[in-house]
Protein backbone atom coordinates (compact mmCIF):
# COMPACT_ATOMS: atom_id res chain seq x y z
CA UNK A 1 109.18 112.88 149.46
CA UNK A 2 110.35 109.19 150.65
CA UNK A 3 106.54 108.45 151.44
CA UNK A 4 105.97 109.43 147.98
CA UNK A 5 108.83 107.19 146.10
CA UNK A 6 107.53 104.67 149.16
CA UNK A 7 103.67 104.65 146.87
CA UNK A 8 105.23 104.61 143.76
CA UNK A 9 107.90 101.69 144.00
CA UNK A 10 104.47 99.98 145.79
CA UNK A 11 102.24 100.45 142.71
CA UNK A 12 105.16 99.52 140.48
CA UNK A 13 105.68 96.03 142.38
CA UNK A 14 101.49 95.71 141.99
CA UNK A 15 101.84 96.54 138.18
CA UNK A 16 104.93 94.12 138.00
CA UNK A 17 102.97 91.07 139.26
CA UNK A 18 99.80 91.93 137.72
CA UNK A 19 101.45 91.77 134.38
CA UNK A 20 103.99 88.82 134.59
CA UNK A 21 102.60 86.89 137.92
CA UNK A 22 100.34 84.85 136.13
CA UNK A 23 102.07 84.37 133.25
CA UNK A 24 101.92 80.51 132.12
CA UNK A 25 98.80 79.41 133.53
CA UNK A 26 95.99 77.78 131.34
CA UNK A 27 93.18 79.26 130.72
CA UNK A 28 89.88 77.39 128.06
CA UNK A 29 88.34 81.37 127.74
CA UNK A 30 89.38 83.31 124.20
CA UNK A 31 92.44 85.09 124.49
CA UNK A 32 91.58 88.83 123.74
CA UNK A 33 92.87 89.81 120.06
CA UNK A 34 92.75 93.74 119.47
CA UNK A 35 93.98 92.83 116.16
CA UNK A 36 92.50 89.75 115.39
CA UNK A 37 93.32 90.38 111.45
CA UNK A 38 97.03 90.43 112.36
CA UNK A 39 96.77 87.08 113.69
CA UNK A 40 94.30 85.76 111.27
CA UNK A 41 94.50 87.44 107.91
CA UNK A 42 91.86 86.78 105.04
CA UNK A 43 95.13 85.34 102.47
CA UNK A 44 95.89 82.30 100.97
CA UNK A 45 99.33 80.41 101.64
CA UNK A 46 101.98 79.03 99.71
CA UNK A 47 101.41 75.47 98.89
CA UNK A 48 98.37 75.99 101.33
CA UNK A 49 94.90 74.01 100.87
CA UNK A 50 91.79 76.19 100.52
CA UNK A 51 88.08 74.62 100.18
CA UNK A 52 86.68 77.76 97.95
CA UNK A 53 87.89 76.13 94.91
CA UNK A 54 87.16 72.17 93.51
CA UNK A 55 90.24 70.96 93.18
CA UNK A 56 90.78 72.01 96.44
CA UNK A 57 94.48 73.87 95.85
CA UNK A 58 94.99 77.24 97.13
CA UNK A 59 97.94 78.18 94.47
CA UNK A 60 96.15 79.27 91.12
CA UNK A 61 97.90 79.81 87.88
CA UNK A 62 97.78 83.18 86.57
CA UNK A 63 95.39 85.07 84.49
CA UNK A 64 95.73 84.77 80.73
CA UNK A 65 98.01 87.74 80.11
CA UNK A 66 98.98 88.36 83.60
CA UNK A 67 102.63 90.46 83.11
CA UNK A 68 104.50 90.59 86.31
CA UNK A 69 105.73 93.62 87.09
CA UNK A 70 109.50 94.75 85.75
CA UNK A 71 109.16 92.24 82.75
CA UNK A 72 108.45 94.65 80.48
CA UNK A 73 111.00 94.38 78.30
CA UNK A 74 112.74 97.51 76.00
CA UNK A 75 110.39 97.68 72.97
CA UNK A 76 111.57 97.23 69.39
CA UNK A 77 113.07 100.49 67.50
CA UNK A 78 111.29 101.81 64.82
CA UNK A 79 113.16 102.95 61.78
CA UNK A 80 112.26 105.81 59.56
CA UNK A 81 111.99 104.44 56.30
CA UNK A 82 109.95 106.84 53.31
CA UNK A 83 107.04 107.17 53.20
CA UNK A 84 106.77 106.12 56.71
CA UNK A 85 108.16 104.49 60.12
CA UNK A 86 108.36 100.97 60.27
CA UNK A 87 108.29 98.98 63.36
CA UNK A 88 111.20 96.36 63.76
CA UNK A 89 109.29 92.62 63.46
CA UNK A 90 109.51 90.59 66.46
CA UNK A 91 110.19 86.86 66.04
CA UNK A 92 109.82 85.55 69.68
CA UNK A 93 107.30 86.92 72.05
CA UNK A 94 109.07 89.45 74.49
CA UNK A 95 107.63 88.14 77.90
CA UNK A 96 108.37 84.31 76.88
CA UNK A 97 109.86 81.53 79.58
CA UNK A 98 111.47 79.00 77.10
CA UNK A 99 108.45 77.60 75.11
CA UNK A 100 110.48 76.66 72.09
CA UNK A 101 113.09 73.99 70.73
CA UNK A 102 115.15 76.86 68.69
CA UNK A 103 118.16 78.45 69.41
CA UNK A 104 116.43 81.59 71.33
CA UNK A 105 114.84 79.36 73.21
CA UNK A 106 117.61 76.64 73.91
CA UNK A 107 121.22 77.91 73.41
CA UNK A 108 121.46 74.52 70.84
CA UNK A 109 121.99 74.63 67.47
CA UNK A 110 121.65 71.14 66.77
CA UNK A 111 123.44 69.22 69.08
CA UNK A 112 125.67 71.98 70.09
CA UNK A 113 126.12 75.18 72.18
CA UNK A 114 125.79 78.07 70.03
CA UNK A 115 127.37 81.22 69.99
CA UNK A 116 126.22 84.84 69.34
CA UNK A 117 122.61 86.62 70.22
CA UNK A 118 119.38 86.18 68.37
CA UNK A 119 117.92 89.23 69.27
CA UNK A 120 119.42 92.80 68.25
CA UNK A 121 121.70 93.86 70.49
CA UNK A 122 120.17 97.84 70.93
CA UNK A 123 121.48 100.16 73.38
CA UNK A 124 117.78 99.64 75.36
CA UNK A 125 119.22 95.83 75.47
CA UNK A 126 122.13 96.56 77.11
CA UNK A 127 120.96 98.78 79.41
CA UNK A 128 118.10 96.29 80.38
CA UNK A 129 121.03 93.45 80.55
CA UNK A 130 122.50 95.48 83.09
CA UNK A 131 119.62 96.31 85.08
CA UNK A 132 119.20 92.32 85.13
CA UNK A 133 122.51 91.49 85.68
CA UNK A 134 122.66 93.63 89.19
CA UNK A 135 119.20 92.62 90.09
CA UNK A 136 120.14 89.00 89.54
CA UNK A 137 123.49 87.82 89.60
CA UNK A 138 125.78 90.96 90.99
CA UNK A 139 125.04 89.56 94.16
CA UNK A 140 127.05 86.18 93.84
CA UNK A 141 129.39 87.21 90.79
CA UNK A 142 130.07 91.09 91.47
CA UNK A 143 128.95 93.93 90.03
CA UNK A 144 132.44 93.22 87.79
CA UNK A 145 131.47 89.85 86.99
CA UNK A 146 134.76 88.97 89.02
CA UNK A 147 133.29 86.70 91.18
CA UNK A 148 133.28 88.37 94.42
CA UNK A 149 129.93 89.65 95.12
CA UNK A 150 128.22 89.72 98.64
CA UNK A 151 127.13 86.46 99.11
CA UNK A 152 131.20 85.05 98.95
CA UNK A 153 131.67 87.52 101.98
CA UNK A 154 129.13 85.15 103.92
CA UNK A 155 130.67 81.97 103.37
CA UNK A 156 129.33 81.17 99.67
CA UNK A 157 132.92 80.68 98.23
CA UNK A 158 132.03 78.91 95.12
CA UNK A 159 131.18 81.41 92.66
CA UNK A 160 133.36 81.40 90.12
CA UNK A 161 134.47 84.39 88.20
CA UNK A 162 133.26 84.80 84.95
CA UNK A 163 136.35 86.76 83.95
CA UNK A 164 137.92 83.64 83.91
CA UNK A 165 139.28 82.63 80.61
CA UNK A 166 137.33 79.52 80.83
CA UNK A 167 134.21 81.26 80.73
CA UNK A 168 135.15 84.19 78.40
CA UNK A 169 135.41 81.03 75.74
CA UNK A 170 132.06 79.26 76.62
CA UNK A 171 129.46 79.35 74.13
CA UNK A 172 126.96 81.68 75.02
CA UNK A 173 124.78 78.96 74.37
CA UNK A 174 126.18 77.12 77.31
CA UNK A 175 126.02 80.29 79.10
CA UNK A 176 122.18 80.74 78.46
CA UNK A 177 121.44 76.98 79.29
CA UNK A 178 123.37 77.72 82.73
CA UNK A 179 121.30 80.81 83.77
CA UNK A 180 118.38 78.23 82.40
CA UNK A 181 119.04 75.06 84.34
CA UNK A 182 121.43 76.23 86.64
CA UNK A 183 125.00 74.83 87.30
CA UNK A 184 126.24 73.12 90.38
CA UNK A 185 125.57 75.30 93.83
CA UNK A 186 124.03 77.77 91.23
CA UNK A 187 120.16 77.47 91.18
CA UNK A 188 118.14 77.20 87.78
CA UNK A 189 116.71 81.15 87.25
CA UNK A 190 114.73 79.59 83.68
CA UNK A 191 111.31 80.21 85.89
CA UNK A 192 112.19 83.65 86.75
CA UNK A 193 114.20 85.15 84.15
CA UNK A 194 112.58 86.00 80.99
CA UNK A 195 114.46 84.26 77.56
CA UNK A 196 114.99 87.95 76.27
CA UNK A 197 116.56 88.80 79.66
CA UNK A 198 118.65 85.96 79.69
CA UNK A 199 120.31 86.90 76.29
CA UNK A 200 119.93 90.58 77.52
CA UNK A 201 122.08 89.69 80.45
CA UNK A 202 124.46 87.48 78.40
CA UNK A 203 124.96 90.65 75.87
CA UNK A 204 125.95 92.55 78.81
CA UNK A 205 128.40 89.99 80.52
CA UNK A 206 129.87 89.81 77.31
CA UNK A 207 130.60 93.25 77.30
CA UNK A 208 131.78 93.31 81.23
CA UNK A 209 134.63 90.98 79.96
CA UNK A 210 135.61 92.56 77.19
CA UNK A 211 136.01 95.68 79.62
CA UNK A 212 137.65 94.10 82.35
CA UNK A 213 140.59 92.46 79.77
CA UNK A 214 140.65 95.18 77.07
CA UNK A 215 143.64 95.70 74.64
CA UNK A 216 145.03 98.86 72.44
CA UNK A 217 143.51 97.24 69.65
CA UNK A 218 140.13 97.72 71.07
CA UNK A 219 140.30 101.30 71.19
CA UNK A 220 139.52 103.52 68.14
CA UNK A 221 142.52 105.14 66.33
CA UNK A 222 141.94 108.56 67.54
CA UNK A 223 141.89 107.38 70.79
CA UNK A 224 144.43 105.62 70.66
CA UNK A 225 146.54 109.04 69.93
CA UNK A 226 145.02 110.32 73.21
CA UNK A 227 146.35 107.77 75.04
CA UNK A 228 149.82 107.79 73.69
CA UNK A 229 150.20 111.73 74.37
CA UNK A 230 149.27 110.72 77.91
C-alpha cells in the first residue's frame, strides 16, 4: 500500500513539473490553438479598421429599413366607424430618432418648453412607457421614479427624484429634451431611445407621480364612498 501512494505522489511530482516547470520560457514555434476561432474569430470590431471595404472603416451604417429589435412600437387603434374600420393616421413615423424641428420632435414650441403629449396617449402607450421606463431609467431613478434605483446603492448618489416637486412642474418638453440631450451626470439616451418612446416614457412618469402624491379628489365618487366606509 505505501509503495503504491510511494508511485503515485512520484508521477504526480512528474505531472507537476511537466506542466508548470517550464512555464515562462520563449519559444519562436506556433503555440498550439485547439480553438484557434476562439482566439481569432472571423468579426469585425468596434471602431476597428477592416481592408474589405474602400473607405477602409469597419463600422457600416445600417441597411435601409433595418428595425432593431424591441422598437416596434404599439400600433395605432383602429376605430369602427360604418361602413367600415378606419385606421388611426399617423403623423410622425413610429421608429423615428428626432429628424424634425416640431414639437414631437423637439419638446419646443417656439422658443419654449412645451407641455402635454403629441401622440395619443392609448393604454398600448402606457404599457410600452412602462416597459421603457424599467428597461431604461428604473435602474438610476427607481422603479417609483423616487430616485433610488440600483445604481445609487453603488455610489451613483446624484439621481434626483423625479417625485420632486421641481420636476412634477417641468415642462414635459424640458423633460423630453433631458432624456434627448441628457442632463448633468445623466447621459444623452436621443441615439437610443426612439421619439415615440421618449413621450411613451414621459406619459408614464407622468402617471408614476400622480400615483405616488394622489389626493381624494383624484378618486371617482363611488370610490370615494368605499374609502370613507373603510
Amino acid at each position: 500500500m505505501l509503495r503504491g501512494f510511494l508511485l503515485i505522489f512520484l508521477l504526480s511530482g512528474v505531472a507537476l513539473v511537466a506542466v508548470f516547470g517550464f512555464r515562462g520560457q520563449k519559444s519562436t514555434g506556433s503555440p498550439l490553438e485547439i480553438f484557434p476561432d476562439m482566439v481569432r474569430q472571423q468579426k469585425v470590431r468596434a471602431q476597428a479598421p477592416l481592408n474589405f471595404f474602400v473607405d477602409g472603416r469597419g463600422p457600416r451604417a445600417p441597411v435601409a429599413g433595418t428595425m432593431p429589435i424591441g422598437y416596434e412600437m404599439p400600433k395605432p387603434q383602429t376605430i369602427a366607424t360604418p361602413p367600415a374600420a378606419v385606421a388611426m393616421p399617423e403623423v410622425h413615423s413610429r421608429f423615428g430618432f428626432s429628424v424634425g424641428t416640431d414639437y414631437y420632435d423637439t419638446g419646443k414650441m417656439g422658443d419654449r418648453w412645451g407641455t402635454g403629449i403629441p401622440i395619443e396617449v392609448t393604454r398600448e402607450l402606457m404599457e410600452r412607457g412602462q416597459q421603457r421606463f424599467n428597461i431604461t431609467c428604473a435602474m438610476c431613478h427607481g422603479a417609483t421614479a423616487a430616485g433610488n434605483g440600483i445604481t445609487k446603492q453603488y455610489g451613483l448618489a446624484t439621481v434626483v427624484s423625479l417625485q420632486d416637486e421641481r420636476i412634477r412642474k417641468m415642462a414635459d418638453g424640458e423633460i423630453f429634451n433631458t432624456i434627448t440631450n441628457g442632463k448633468n451626470t445623466m447621459m444623452a439616451y436621443g441615439p437610443n431611445i426612439m421619439v415615440a418612446d421618449r413621450w411613451a416614457i414621459i406619459a408614464y412618469l407622468r402617471a408614476l407621480q400622480r400615483s405616488q402624491n394622489a389626493a381624494i379628489v383624484d378618486v371617482s365618487p363611488e370610490h370615494q364612498a368605499e374609502l370613507e366606509k373603510k
